[in-house]
Protein backbone atom coordinates (compact mmCIF):
# COMPACT_ATOMS: atom_id res chain seq x y z
CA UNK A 1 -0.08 -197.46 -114.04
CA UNK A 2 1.17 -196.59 -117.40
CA UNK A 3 3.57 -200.30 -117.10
CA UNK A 4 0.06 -202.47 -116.47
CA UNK A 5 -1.25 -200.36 -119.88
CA UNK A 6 1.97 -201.01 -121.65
CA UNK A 7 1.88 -204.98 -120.51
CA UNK A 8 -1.83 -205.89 -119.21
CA UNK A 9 0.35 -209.48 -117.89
CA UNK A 10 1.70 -207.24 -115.02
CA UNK A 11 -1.61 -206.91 -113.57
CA UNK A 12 -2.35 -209.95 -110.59
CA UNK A 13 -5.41 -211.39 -111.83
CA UNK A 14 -6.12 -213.43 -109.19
CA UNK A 15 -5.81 -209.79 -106.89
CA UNK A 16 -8.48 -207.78 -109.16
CA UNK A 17 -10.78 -211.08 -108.94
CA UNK A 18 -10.52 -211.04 -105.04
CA UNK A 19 -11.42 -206.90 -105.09
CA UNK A 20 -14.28 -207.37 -107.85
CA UNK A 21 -16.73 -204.88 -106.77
CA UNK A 22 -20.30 -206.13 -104.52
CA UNK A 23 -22.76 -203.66 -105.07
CA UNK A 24 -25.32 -204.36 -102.35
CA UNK A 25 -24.76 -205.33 -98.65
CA UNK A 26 -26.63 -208.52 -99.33
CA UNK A 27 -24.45 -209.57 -101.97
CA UNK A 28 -21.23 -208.48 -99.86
CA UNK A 29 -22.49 -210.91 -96.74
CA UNK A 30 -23.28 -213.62 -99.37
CA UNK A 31 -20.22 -213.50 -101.35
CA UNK A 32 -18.24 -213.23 -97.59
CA UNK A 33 -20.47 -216.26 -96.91
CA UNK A 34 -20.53 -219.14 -99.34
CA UNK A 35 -23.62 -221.25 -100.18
CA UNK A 36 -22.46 -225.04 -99.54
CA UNK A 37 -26.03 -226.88 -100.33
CA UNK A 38 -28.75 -225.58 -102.89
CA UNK A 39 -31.39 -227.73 -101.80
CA UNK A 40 -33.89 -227.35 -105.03
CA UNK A 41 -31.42 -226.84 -107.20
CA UNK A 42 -32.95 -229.25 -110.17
CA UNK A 43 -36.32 -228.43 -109.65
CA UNK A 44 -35.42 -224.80 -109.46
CA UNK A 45 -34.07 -224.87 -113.21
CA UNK A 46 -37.03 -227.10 -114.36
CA UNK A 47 -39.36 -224.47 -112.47
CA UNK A 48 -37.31 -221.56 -114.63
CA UNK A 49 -37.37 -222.73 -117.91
CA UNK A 50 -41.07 -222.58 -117.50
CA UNK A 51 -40.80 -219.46 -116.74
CA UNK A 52 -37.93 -218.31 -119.46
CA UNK A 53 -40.78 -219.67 -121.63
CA UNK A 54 -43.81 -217.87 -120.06
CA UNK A 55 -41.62 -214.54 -120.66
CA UNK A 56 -40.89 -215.62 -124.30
CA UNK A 57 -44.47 -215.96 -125.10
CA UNK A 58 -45.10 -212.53 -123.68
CA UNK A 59 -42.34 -211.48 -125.84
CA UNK A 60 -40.55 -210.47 -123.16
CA UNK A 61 -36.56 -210.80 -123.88
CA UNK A 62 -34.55 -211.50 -120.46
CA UNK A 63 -30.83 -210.04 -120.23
CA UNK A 64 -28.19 -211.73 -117.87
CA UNK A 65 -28.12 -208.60 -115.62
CA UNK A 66 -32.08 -209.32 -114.57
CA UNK A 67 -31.70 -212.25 -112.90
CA UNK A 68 -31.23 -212.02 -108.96
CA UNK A 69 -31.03 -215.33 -107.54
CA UNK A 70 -31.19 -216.02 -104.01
CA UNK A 71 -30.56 -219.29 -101.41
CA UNK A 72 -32.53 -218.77 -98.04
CA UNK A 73 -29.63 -220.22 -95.50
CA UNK A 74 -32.26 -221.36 -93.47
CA UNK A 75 -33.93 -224.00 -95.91
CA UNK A 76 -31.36 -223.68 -98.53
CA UNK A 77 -34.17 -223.43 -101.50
CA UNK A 78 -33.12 -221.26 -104.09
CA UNK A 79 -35.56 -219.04 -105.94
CA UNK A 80 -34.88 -215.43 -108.13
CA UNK A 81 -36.79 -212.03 -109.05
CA UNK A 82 -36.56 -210.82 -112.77
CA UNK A 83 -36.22 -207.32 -110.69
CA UNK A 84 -33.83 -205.24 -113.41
CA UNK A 85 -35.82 -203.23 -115.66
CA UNK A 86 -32.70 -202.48 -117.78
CA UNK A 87 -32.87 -206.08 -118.16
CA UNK A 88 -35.92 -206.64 -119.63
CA UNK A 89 -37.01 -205.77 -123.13
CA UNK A 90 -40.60 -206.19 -125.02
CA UNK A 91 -39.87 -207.42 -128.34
CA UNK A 92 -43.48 -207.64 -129.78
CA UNK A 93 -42.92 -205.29 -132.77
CA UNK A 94 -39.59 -207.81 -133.89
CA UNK A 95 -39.66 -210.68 -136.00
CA UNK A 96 -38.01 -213.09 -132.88
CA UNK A 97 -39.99 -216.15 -132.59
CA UNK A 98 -41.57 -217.34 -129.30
CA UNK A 99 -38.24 -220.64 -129.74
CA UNK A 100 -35.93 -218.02 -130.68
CA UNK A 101 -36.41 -215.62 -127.83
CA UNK A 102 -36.94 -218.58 -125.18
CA UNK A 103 -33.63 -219.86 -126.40
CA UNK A 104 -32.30 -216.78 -126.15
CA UNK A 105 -33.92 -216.24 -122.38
CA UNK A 106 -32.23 -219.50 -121.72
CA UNK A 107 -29.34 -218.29 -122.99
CA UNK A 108 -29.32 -215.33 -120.48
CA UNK A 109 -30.29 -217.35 -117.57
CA UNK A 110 -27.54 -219.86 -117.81
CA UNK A 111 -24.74 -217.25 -118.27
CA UNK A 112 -26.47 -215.39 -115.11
CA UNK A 113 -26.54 -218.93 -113.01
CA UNK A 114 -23.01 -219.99 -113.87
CA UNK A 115 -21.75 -216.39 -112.52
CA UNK A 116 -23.83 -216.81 -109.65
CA UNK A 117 -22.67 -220.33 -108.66
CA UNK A 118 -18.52 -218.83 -109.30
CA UNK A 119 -19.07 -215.78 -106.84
CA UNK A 120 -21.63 -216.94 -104.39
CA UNK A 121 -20.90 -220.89 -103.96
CA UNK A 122 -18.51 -222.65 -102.12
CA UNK A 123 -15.64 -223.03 -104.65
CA UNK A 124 -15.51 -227.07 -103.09
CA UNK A 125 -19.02 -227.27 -104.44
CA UNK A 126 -19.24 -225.49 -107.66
CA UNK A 127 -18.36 -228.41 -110.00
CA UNK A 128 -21.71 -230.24 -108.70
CA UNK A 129 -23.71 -227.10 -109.55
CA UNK A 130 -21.96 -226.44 -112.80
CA UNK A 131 -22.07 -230.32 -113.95
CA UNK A 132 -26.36 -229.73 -112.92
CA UNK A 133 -26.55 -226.76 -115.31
CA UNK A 134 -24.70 -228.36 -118.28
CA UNK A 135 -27.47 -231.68 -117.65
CA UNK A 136 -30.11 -229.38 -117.17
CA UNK A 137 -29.70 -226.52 -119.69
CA UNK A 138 -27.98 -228.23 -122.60
């Protein structure tokens, strides 16, 4: 233990990404289970940044860690729950504009998306998803 410490290039990155911890069983059969086709996938980010917005005008302030996003394998439409409480702050008292905190909301959402799309999509398919976000959430 003490050599990884001593030189962190010892450690097999591509091991501790292939053990990264899956903290629910649903996760655990969807990360064992790639999503190949998000059927919705635009109109599910046009249909959240409404909502990012709705939240920012009810000051709410979004954290990556609130977003659960889901892709029913039956119809393969995507949709999420804002369902971390950590997550979620009220910022009414704070100077943050309604732009400022959707922007940062948006913010939040991408990062969340992106790490959704790397653990829970097939990798063959990721680049299309990706390529959607960076159109979609500039």
């Amino acid at each position: 233990m003490k050599d990884l410490i001593d030189d962190p290039s010892k450690i097999d990155q591509d091991k501790m990404q292939k053990i990264k911890l899956i903290n629910s069983v649903a996760e655990r059969f969807v990360y064992d289970n790639k999503i190949d086709k998000i059927a919705n996938f635009e109109d599910f980010i046009k249909e959240m940044l409404a909502d990012l917005m709705s939240a920012a005008k009810y000051n709410l302030s979004l954290f990556v860690d609130a977003f659960f996003f889901r892709a029913n394998p039956v119809n393969n439409l995507m949709d999420y729950k804002v369902a971390d409480f950590d997550g979620i702050m009220y910022t009414k008292d704070s100077n943050i504009t309604v732009q400022e905190l959707f922007a940062a909301n948006k913010d939040h959402f991408d990062t969340a998306l992106r790490e959704f799309i790397l653990y829970f999509v097939a990798e063959q398919e990721q680049d299309h998803y990706i390529k959607m976000i960076d159109k979609l959430l500039p």
